[in-house]
PDB file of N, CA and C in Angstrom:
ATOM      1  N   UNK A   1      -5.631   0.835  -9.940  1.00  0.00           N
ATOM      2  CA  UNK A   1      -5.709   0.814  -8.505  1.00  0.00           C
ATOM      3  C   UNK A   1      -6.290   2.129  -8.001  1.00  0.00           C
ATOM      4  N   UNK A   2      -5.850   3.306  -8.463  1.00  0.00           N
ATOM      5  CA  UNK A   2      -6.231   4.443  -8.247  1.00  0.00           C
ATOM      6  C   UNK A   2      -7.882   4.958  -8.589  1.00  0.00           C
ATOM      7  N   UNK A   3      -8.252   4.196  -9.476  1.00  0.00           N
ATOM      8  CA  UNK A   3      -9.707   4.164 -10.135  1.00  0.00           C
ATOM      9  C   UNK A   3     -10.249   3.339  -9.245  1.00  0.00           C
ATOM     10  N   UNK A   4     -10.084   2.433  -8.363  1.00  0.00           N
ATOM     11  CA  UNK A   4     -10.866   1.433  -7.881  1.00  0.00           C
ATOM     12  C   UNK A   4     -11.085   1.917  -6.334  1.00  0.00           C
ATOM     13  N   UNK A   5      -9.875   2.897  -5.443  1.00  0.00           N
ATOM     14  CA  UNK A   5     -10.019   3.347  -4.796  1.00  0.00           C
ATOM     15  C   UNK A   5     -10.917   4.662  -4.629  1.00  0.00           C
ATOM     16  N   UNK A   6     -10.537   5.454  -6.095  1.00  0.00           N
ATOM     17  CA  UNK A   6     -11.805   6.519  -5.858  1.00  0.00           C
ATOM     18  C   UNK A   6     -12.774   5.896  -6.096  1.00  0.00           C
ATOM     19  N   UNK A   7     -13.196   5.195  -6.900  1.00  0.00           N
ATOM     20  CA  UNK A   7     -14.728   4.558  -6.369  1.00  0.00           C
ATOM     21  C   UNK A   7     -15.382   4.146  -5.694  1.00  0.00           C
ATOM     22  N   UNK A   8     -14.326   3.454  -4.646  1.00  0.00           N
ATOM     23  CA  UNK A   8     -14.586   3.086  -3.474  1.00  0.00           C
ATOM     24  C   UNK A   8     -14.936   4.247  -2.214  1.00  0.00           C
ATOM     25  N   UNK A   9     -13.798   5.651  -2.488  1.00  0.00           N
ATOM     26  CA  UNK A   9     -14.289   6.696  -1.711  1.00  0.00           C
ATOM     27  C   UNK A   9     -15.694   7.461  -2.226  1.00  0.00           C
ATOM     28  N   UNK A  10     -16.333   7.264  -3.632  1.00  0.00           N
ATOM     29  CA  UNK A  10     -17.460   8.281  -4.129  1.00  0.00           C
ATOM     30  C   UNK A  10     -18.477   7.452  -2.960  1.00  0.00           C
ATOM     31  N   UNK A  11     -18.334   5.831  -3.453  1.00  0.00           N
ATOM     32  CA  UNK A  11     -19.603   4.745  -3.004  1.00  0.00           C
ATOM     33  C   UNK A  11     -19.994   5.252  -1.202  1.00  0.00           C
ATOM     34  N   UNK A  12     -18.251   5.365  -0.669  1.00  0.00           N
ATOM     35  CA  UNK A  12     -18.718   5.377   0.950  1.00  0.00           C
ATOM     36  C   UNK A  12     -19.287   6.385   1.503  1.00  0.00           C
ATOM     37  N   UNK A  13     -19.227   7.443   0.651  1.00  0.00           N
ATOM     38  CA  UNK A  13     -20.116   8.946   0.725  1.00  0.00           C
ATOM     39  C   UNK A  13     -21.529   8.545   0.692  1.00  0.00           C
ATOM     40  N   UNK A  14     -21.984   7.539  -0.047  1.00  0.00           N
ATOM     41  CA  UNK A  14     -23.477   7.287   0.127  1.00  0.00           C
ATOM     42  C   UNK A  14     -23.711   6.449   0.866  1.00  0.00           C
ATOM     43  N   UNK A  15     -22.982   5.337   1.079  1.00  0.00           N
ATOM     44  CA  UNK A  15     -23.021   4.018   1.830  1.00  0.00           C
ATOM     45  C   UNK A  15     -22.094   4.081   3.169  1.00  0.00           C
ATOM     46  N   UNK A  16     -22.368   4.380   4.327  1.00  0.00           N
ATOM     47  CA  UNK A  16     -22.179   4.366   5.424  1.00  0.00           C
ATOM     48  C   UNK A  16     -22.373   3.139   6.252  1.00  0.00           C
ATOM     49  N   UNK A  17     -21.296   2.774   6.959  1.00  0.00           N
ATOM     50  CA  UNK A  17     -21.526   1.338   8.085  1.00  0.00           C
ATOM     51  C   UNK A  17     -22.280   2.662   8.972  1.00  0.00           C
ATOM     52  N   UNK A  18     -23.485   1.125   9.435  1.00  0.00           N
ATOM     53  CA  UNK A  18     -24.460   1.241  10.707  1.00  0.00           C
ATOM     54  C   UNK A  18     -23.612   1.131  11.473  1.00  0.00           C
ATOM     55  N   UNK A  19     -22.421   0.236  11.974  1.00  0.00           N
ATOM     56  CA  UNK A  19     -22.179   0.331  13.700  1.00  0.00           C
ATOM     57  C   UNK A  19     -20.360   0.066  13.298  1.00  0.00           C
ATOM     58  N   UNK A  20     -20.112   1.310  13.675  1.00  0.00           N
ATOM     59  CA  UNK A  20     -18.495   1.400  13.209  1.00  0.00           C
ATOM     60  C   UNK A  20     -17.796   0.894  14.347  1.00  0.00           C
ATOM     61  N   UNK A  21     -16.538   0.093  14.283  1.00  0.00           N
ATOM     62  CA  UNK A  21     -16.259  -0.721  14.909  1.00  0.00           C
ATOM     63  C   UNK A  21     -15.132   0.100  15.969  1.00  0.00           C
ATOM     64  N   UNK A  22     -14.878   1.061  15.460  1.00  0.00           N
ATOM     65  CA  UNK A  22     -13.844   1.966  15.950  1.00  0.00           C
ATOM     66  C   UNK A  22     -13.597   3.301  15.378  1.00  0.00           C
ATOM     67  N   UNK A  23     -13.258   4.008  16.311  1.00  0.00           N
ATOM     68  CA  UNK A  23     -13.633   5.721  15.493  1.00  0.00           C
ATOM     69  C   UNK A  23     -13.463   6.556  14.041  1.00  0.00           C
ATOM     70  N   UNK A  24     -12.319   5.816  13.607  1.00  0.00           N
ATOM     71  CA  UNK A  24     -11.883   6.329  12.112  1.00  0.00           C
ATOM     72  C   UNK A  24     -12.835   5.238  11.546  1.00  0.00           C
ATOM     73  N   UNK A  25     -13.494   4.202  11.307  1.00  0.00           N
ATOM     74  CA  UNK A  25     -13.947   3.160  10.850  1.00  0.00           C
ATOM     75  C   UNK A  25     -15.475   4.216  10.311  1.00  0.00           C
ATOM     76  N   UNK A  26     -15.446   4.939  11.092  1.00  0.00           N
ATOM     77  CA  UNK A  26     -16.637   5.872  10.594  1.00  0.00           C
ATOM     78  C   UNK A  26     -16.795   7.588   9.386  1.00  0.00           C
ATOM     79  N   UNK A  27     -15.542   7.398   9.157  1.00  0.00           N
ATOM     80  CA  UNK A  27     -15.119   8.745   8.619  1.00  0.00           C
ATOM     81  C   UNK A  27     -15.065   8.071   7.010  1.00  0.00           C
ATOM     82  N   UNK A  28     -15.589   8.778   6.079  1.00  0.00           N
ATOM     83  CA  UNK A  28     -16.089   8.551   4.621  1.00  0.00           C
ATOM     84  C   UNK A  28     -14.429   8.439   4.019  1.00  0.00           C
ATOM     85  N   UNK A  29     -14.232   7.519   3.521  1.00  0.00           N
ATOM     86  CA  UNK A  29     -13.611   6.948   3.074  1.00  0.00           C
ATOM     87  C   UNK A  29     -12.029   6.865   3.566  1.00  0.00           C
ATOM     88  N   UNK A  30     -12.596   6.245   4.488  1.00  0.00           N
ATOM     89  CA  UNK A  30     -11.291   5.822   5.740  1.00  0.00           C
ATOM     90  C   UNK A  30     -10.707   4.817   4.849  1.00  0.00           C
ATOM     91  N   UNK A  31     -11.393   3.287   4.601  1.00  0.00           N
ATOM     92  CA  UNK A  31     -10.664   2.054   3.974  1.00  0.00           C
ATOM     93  C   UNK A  31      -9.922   2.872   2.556  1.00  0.00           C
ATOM     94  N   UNK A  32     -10.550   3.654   2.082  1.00  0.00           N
ATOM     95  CA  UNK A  32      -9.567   3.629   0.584  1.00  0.00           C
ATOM     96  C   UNK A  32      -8.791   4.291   1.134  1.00  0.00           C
ATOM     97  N   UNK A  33      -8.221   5.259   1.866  1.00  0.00           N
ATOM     98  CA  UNK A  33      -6.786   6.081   2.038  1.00  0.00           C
ATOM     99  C   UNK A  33      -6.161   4.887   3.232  1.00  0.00           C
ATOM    100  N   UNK A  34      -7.138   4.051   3.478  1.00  0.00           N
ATOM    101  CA  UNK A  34      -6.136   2.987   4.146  1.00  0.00           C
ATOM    102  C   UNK A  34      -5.822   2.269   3.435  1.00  0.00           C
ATOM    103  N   UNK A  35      -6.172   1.893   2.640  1.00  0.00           N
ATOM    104  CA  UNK A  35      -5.862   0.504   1.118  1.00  0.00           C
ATOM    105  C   UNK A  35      -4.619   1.604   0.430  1.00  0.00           C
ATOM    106  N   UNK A  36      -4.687   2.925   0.422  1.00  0.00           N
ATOM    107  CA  UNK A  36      -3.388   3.250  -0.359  1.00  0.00           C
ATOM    108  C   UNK A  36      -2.269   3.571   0.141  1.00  0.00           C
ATOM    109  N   UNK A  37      -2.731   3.880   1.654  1.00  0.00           N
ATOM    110  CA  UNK A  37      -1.387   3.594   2.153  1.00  0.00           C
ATOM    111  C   UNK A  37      -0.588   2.503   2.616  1.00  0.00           C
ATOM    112  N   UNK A  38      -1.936   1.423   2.913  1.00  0.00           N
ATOM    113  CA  UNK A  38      -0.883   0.050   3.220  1.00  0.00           C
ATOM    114  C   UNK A  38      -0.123  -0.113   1.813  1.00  0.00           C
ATOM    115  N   UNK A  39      -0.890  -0.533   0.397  1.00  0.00           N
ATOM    116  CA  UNK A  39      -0.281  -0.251  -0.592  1.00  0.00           C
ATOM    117  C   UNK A  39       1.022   0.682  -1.177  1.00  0.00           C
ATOM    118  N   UNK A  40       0.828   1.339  -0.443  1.00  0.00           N
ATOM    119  CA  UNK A  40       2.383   2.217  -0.982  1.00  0.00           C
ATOM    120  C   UNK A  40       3.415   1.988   0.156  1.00  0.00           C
ATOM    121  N   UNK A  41       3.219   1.602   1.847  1.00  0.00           N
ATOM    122  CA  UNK A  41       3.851   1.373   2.259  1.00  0.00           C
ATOM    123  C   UNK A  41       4.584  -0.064   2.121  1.00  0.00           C
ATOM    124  N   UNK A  42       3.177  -0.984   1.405  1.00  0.00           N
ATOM    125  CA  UNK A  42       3.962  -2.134   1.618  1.00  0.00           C
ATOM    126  C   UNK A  42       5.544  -2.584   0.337  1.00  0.00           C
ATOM    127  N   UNK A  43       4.805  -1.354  -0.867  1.00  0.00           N
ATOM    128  CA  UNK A  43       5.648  -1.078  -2.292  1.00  0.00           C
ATOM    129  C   UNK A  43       6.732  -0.743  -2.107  1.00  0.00           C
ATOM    130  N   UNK A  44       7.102   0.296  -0.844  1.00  0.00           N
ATOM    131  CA  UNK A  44       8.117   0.676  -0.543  1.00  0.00           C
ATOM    132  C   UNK A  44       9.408  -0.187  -0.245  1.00  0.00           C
ATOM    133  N   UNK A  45       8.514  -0.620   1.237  1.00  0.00           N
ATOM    134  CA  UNK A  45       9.482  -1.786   2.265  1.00  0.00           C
ATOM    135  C   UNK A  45       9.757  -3.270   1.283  1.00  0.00           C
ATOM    136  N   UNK A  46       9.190  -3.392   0.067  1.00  0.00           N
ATOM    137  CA  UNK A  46       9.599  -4.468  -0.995  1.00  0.00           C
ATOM    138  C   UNK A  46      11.140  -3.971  -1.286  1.00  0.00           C
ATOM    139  N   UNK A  47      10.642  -2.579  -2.124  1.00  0.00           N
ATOM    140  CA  UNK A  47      11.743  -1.997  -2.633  1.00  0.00           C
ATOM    141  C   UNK A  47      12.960  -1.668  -1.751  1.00  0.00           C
ATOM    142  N   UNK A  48      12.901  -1.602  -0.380  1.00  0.00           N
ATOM    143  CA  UNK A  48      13.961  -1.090   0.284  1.00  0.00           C
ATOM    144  C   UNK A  48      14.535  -2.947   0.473  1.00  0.00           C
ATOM    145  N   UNK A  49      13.830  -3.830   0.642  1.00  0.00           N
ATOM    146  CA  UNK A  49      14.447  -4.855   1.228  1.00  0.00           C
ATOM    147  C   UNK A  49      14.912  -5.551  -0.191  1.00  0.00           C
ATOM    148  N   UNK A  50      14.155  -5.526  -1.372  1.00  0.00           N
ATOM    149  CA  UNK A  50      15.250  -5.844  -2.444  1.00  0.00           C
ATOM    150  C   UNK A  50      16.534  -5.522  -2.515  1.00  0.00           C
ATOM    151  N   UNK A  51      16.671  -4.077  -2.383  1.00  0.00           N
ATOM    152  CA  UNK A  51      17.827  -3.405  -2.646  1.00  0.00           C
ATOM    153  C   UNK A  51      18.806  -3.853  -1.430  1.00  0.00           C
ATOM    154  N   UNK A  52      18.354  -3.881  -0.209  1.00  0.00           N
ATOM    155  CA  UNK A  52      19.103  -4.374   0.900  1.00  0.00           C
ATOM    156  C   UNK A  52      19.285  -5.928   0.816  1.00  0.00           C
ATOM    157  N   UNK A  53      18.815  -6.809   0.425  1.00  0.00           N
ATOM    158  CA  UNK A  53      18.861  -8.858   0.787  1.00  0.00           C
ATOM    159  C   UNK A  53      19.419  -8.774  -1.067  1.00  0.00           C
ATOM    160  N   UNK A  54      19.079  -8.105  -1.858  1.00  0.00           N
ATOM    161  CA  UNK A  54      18.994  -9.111  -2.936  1.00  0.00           C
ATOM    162  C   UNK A  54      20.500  -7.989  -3.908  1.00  0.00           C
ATOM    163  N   UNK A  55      20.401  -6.960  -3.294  1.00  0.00           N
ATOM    164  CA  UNK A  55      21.835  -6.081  -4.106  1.00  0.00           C
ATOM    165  C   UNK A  55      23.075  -6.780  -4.327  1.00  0.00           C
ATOM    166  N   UNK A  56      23.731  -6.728  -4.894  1.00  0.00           N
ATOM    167  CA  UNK A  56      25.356  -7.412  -5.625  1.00  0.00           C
ATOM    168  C   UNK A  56      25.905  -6.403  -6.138  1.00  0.00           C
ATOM    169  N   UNK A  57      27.300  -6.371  -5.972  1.00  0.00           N
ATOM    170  CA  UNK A  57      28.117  -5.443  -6.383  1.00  0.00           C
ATOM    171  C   UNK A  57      28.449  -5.848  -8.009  1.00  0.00           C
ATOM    172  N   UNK A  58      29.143  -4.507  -8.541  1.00  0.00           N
ATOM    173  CA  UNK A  58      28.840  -4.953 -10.262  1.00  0.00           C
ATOM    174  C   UNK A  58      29.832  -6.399 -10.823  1.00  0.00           C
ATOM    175  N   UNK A  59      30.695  -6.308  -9.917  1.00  0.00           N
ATOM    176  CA  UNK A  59      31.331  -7.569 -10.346  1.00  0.00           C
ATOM    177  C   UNK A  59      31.442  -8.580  -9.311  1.00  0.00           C
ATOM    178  N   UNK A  60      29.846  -8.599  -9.006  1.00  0.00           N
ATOM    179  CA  UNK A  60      29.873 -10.235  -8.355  1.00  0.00           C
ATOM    180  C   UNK A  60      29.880 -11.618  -9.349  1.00  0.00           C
ATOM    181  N   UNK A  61      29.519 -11.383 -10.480  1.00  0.00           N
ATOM    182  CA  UNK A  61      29.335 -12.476 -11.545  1.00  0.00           C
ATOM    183  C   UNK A  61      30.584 -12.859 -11.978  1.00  0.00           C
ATOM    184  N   UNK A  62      31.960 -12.011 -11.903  1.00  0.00           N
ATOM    185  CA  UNK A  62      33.046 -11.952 -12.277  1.00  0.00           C
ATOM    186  C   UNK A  62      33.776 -13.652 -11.971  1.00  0.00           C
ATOM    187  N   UNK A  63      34.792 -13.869 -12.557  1.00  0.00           N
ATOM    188  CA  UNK A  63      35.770 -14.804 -12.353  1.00  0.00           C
ATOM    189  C   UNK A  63      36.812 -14.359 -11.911  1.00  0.00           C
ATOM    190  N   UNK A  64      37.237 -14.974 -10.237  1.00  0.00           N
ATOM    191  CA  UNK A  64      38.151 -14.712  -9.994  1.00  0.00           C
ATOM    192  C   UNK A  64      39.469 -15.431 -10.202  1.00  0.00           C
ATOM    193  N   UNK A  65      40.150 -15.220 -11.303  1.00  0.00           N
ATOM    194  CA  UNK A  65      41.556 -16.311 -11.513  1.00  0.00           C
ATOM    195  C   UNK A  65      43.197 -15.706 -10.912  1.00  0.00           C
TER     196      UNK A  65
END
C-alpha cells in the first residue's frame, strides 16, 4: 500500500490535473496523503468499533450452573 502510494505521489509531480476542481485538488500529491489517511482512519474506527460491538468478557463462553 505504501509502495503504491509513493508512486502515485513521484507520478503527480509530473502529471498535473489541467482544471482542479477545488484548491487542495491542485497541490502534488494531495490524493495519496488523502488515500492514507482515509486508510488509516478508516483502520482505526474498524478497530475501535470491534473492540467496542464485538468485545466479551473472558468468561462469557462459561457455563453458568
Amino acid at each position: 500500500m505504501f509502495i503504491c502510494l509513493g508512486l502515485l505521489l513521484v507520478f503527480n509531480l509530473f502529471i498535473r490535473p489541467h482544471d482542479p476542481h477545488f484548491g487542495l485538488d491542485g497541490v502534488p500529491g494531495f490524493w495519496a496523503l488523502f488515500g492514507l489517511a482515509g486508510a488509516l482512519l478508516l483502520a482505526r474506527g474498524a478497530k475501535g468499533a470491534a473492540h467496542t460491538f464485538l468485545g466479551k468478557s473472558e468468561d462469557f463462553y462459561d457455563t453458568k450452573e
